[in-house]
N, C-alpha and C. Protein backbone atom coordinates (compact mmCIF):
# COMPACT_ATOMS: atom_id res chain seq x y z
N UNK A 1 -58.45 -7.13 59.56
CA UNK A 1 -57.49 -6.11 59.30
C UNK A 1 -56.17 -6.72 58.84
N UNK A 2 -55.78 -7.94 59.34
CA UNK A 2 -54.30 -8.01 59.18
C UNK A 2 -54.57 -8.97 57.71
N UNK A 3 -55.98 -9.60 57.17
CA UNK A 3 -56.18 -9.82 55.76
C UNK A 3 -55.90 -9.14 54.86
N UNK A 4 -56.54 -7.39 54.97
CA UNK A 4 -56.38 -6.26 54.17
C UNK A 4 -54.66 -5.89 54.09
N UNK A 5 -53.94 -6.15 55.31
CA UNK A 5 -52.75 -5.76 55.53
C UNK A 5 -51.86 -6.60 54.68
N UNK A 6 -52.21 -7.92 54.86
CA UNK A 6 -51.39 -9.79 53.70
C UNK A 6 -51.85 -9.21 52.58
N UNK A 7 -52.81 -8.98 51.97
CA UNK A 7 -53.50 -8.30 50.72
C UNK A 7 -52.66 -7.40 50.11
N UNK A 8 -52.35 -6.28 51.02
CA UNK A 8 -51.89 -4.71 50.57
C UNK A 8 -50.11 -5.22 49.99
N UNK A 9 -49.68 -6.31 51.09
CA UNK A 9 -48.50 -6.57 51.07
C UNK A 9 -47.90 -7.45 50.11
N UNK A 10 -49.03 -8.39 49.61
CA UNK A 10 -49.05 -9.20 48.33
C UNK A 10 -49.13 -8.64 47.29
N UNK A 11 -49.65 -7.47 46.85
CA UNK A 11 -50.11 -6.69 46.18
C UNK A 11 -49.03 -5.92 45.97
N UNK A 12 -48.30 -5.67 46.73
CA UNK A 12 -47.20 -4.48 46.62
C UNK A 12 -45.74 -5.32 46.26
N UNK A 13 -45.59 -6.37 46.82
CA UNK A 13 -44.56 -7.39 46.27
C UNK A 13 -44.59 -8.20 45.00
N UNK A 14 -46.25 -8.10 44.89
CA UNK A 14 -45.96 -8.52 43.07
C UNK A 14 -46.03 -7.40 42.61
N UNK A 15 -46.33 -5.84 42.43
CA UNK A 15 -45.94 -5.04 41.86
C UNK A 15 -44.44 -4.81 41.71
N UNK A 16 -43.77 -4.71 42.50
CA UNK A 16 -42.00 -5.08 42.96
C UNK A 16 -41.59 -6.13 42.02
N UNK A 17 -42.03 -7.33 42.11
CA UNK A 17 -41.32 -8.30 41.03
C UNK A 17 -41.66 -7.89 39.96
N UNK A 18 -42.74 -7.73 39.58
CA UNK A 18 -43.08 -7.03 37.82
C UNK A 18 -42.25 -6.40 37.57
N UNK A 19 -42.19 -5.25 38.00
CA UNK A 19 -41.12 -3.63 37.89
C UNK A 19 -39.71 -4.38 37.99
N UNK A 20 -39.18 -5.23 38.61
CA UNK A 20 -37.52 -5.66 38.46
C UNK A 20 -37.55 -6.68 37.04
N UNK A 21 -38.68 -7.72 36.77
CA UNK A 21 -38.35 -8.49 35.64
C UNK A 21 -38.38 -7.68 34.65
N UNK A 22 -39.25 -6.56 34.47
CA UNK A 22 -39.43 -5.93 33.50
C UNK A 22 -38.61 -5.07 33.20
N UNK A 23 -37.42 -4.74 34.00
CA UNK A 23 -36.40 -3.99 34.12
C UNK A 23 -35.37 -4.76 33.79
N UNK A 24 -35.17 -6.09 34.68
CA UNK A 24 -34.07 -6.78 34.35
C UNK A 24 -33.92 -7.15 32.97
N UNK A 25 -35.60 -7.72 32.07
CA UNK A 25 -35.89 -8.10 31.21
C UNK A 25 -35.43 -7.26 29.81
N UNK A 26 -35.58 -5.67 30.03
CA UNK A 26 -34.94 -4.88 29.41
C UNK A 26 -33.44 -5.04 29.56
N UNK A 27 -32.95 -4.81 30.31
CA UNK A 27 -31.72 -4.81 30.27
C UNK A 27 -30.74 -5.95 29.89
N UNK A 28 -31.40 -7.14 29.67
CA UNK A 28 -30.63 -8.45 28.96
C UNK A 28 -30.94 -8.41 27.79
N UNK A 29 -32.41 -8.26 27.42
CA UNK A 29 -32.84 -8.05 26.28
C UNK A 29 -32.96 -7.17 24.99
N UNK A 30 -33.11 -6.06 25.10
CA UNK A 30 -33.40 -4.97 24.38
C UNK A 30 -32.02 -4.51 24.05
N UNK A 31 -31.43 -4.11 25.15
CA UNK A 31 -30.24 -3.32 25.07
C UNK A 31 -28.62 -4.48 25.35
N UNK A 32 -27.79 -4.18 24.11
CA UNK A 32 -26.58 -4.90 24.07
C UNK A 32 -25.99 -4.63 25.43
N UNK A 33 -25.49 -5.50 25.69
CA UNK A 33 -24.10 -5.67 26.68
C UNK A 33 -23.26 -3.97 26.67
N UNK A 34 -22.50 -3.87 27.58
CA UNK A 34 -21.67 -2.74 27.33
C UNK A 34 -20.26 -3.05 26.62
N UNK A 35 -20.21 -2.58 25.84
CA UNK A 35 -18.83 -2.65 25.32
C UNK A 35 -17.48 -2.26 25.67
N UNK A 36 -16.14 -3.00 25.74
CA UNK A 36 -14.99 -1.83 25.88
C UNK A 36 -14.77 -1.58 24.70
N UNK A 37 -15.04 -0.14 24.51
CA UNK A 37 -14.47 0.37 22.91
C UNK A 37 -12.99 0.70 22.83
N UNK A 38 -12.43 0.44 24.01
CA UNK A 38 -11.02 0.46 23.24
C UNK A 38 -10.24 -1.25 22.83
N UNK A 39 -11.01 -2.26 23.49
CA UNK A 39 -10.80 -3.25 22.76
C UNK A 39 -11.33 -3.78 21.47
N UNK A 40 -12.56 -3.01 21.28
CA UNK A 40 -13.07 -3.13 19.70
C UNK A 40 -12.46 -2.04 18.69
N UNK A 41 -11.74 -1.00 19.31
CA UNK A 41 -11.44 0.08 18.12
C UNK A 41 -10.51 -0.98 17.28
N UNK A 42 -10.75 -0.52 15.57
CA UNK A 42 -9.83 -1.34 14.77
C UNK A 42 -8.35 -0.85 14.86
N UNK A 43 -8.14 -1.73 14.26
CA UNK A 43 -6.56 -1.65 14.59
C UNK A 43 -6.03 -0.68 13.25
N UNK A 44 -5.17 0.07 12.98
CA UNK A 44 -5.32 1.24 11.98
C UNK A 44 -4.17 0.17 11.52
N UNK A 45 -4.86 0.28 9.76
CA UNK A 45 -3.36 -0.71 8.98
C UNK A 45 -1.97 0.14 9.23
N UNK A 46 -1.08 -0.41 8.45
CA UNK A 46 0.37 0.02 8.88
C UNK A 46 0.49 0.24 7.61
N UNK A 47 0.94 1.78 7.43
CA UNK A 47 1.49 2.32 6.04
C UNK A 47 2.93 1.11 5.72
N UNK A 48 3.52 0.59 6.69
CA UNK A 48 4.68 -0.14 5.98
C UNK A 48 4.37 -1.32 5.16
N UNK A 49 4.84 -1.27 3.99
CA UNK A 49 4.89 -2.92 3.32
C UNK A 49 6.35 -3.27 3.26
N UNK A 50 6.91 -4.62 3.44
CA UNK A 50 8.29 -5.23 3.21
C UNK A 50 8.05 -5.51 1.64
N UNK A 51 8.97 -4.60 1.01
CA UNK A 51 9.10 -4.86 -0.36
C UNK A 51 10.27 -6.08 -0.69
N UNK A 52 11.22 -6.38 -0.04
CA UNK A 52 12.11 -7.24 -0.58
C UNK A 52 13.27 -7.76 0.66
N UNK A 53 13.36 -8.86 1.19
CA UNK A 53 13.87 -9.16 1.83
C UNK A 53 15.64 -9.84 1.25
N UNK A 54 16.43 -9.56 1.79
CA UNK A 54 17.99 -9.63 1.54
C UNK A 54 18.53 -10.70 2.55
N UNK A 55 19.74 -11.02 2.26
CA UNK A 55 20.50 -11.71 2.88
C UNK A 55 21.12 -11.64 4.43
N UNK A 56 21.16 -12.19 5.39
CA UNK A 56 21.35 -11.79 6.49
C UNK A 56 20.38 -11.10 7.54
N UNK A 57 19.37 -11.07 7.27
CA UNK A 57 17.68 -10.78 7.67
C UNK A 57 18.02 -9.05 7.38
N UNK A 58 18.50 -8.54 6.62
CA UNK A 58 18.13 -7.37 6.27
C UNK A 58 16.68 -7.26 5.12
N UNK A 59 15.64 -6.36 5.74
CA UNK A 59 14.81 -6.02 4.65
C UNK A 59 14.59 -4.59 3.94
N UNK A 60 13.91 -4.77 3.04
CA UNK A 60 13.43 -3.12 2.50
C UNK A 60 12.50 -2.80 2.60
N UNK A 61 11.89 -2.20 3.18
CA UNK A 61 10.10 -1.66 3.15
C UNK A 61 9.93 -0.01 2.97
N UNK A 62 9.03 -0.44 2.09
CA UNK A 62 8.43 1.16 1.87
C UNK A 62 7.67 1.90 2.87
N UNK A 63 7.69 2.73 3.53
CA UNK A 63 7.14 3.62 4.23
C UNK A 63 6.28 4.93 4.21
N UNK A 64 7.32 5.84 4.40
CA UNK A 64 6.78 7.32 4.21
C UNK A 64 5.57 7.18 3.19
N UNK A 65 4.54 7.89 2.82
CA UNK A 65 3.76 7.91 1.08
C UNK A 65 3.47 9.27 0.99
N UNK A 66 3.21 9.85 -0.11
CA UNK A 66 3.08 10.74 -0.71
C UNK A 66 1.65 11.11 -1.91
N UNK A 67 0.62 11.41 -1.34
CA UNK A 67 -0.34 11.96 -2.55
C UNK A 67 0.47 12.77 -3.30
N UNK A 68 0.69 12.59 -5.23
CA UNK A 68 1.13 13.34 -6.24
C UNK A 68 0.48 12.94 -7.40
N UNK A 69 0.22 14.63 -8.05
CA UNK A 69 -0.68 14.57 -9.47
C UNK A 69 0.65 14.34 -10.21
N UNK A 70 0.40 14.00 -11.76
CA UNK A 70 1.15 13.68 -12.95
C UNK A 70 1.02 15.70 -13.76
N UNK A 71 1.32 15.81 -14.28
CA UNK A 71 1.00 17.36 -15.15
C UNK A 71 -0.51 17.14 -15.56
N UNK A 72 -0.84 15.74 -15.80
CA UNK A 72 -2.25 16.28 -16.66
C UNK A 72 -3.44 15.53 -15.13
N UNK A 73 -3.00 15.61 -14.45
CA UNK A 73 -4.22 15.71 -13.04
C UNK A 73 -4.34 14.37 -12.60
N UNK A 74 -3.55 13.71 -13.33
CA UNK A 74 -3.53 12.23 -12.74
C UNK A 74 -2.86 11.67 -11.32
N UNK A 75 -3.52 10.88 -10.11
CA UNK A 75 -3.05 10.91 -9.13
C UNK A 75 -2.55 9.71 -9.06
N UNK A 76 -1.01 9.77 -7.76
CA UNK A 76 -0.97 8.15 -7.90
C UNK A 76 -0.15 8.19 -6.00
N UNK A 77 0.40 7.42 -5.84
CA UNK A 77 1.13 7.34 -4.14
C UNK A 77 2.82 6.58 -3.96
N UNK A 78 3.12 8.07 -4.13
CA UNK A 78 4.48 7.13 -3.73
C UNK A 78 5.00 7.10 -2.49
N UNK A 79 6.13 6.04 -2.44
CA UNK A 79 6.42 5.59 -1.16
C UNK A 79 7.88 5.85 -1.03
N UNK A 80 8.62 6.12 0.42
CA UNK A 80 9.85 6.32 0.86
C UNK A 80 10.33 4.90 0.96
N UNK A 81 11.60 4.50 0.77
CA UNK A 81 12.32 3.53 1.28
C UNK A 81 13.06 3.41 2.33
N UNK A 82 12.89 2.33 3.06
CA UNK A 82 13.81 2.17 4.55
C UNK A 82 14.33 0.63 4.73
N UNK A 83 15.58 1.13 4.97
CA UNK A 83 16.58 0.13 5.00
C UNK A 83 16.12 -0.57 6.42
N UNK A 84 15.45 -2.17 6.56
CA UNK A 84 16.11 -2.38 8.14
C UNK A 84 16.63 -3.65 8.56
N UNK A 85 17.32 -3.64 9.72
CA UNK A 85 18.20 -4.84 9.92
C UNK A 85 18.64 -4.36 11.23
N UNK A 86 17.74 -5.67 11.89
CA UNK A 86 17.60 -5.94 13.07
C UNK A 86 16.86 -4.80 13.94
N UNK A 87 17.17 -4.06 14.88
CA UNK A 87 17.14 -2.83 15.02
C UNK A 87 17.26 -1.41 14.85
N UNK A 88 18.12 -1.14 13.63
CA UNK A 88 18.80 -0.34 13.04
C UNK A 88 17.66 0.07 11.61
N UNK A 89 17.16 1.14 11.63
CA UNK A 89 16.37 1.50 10.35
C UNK A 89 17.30 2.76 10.12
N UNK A 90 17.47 2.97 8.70
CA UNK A 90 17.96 3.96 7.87
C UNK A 90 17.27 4.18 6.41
N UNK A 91 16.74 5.42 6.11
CA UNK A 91 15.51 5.98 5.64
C UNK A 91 16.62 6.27 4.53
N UNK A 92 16.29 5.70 3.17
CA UNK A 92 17.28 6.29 1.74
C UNK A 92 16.88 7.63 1.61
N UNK A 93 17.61 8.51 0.97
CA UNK A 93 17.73 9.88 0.85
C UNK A 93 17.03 10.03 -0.63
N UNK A 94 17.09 8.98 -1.21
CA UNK A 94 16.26 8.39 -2.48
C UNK A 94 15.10 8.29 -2.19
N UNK A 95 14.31 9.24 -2.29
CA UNK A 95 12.55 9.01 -1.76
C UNK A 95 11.87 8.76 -2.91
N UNK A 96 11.11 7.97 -2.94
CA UNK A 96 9.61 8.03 -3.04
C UNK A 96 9.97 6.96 -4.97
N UNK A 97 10.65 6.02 -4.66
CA UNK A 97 10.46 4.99 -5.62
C UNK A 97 8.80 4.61 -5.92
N UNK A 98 8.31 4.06 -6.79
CA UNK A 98 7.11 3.11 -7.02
C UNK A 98 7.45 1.96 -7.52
N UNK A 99 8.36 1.22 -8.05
CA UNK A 99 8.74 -0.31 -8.75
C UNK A 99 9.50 -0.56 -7.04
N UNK A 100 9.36 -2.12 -7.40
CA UNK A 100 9.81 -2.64 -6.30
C UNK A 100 11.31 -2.73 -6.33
N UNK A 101 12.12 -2.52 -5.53
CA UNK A 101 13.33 -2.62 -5.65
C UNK A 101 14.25 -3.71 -6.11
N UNK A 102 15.24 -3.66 -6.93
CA UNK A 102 15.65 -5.02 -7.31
C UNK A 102 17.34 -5.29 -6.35
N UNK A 103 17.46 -6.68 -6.25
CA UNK A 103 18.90 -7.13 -5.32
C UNK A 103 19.46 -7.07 -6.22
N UNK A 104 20.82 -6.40 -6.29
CA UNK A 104 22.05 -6.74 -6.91
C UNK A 104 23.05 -7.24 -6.59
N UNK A 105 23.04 -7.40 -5.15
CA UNK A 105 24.08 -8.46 -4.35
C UNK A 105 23.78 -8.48 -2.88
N UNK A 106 24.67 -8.98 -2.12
CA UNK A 106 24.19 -8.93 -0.96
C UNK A 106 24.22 -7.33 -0.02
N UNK A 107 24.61 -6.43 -0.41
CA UNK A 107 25.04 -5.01 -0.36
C UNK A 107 24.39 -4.26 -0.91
N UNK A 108 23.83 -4.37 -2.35
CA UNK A 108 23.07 -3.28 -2.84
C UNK A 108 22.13 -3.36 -3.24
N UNK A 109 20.73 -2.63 -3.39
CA UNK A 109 19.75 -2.67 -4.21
C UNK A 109 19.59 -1.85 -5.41
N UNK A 110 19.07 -1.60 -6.20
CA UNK A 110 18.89 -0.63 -7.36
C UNK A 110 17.11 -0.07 -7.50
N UNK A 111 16.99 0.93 -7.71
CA UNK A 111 15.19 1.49 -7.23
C UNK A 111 15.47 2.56 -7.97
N UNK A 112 14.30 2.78 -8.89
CA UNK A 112 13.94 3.61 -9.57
C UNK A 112 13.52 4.79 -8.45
N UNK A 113 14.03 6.22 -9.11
CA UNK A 113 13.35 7.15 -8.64
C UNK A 113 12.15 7.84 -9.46
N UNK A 114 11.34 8.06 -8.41
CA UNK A 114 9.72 8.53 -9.43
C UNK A 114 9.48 10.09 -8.37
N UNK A 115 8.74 10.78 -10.11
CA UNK A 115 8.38 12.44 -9.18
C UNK A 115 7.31 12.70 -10.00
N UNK A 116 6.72 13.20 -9.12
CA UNK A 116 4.87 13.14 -9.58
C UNK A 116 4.36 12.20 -10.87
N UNK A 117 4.90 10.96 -9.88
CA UNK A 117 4.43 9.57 -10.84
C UNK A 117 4.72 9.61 -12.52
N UNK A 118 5.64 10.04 -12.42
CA UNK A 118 6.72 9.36 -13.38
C UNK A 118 8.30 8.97 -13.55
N UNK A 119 8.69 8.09 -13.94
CA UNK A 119 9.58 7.27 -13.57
C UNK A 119 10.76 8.04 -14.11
N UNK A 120 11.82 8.07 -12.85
CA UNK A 120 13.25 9.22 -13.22
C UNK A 120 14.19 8.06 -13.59
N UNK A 121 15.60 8.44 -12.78
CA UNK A 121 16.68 7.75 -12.82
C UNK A 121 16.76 6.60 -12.24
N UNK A 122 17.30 5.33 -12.25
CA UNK A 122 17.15 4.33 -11.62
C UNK A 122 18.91 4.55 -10.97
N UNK A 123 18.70 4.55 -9.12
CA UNK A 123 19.71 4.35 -8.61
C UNK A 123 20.42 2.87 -7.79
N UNK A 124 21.80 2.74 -7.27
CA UNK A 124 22.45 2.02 -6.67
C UNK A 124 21.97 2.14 -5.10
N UNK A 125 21.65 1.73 -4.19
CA UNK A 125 21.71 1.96 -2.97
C UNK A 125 22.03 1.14 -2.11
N UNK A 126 23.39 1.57 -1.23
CA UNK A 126 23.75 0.95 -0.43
C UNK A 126 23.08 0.26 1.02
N UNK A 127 23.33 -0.80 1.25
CA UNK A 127 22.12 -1.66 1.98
C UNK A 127 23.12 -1.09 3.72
N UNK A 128 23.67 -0.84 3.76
CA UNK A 128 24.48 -0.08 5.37
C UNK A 128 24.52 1.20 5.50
N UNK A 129 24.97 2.22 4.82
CA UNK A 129 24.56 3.52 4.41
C UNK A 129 23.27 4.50 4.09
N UNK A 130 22.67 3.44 3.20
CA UNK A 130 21.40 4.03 2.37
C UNK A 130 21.28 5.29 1.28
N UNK A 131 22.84 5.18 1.24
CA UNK A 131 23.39 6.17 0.08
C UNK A 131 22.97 5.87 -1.16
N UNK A 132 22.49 6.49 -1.66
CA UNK A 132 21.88 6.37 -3.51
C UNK A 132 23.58 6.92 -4.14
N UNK A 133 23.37 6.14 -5.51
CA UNK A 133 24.42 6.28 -6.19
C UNK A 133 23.86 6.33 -8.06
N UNK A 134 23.88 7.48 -8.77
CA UNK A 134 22.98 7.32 -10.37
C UNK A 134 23.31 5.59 -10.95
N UNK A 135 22.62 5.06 -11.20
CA UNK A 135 23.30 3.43 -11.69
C UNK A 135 23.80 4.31 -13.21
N UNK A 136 24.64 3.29 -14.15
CA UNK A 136 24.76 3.72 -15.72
C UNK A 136 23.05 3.46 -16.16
N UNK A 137 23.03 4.24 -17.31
CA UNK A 137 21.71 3.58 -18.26
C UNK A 137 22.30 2.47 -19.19
């Protein structure tokens, strides 16, 4: 009796190890690791580009953007300008240039204004203010 009993009990403990390797075996194997998906979510690009860096670590970067058709259905993206230096950002009232801005001294830049992707007046803009000013043609 206590043969049939070592038997029943051998029998039932290698059924037990089967059923866990074959479990464990799945679970290393078959199926990936768990993931943290908030350390794999991508990182979303940054609408800002630094278009032109100035004197005194002031820069210019384009920001804001804008989907706009041309009259005949043509699309293109313009961008807002923002003044910054150091901590201090100030958004030009001059929106939505497409040429990169040019230095005219240590104070001002000059940036074309564009409206449904075509090129307007080219203005003065003050690098402390962010006041647009018409340049001459």
């Amino acid at each position: 009796m206590r043969r049939a009993a070592d038997a029943g009990f051998r029998a039932g403990a290698a059924a037990w190890a089967t059923a866990l390797a074959i479990a464990t075996g799945c679970a290393r194997g078959d199926r990936p690791p768990p993931r943290n998906a908030a350390a794999e979510a991508p990182t979303p690009p940054s609408d800002d580009s630094l278009l032109l860096g100035m004197p005194h670590g002031i820069e210019i970067w384009a920001t804001l953007r804008r989907q706009v058709e041309d009259s005949t259905g043509g699309r293109c993206v313009e961008r807002a300008l923002e003044i910054r230096d150091g901590h201090r950002r100030t958004r030009g009232p001059l929106l939505y240039p497409r040429d990169p801005p040019i230095r005219v001294n240590d104070s001002t830049i000059r940036a074309r204004l564009w409206t449904h992707c075509r090129p307007g007046d080219a203005y003065l803009v003050n690098l402390k203010s962010g006041q647009p000013v018409r340049a001459g043609k």
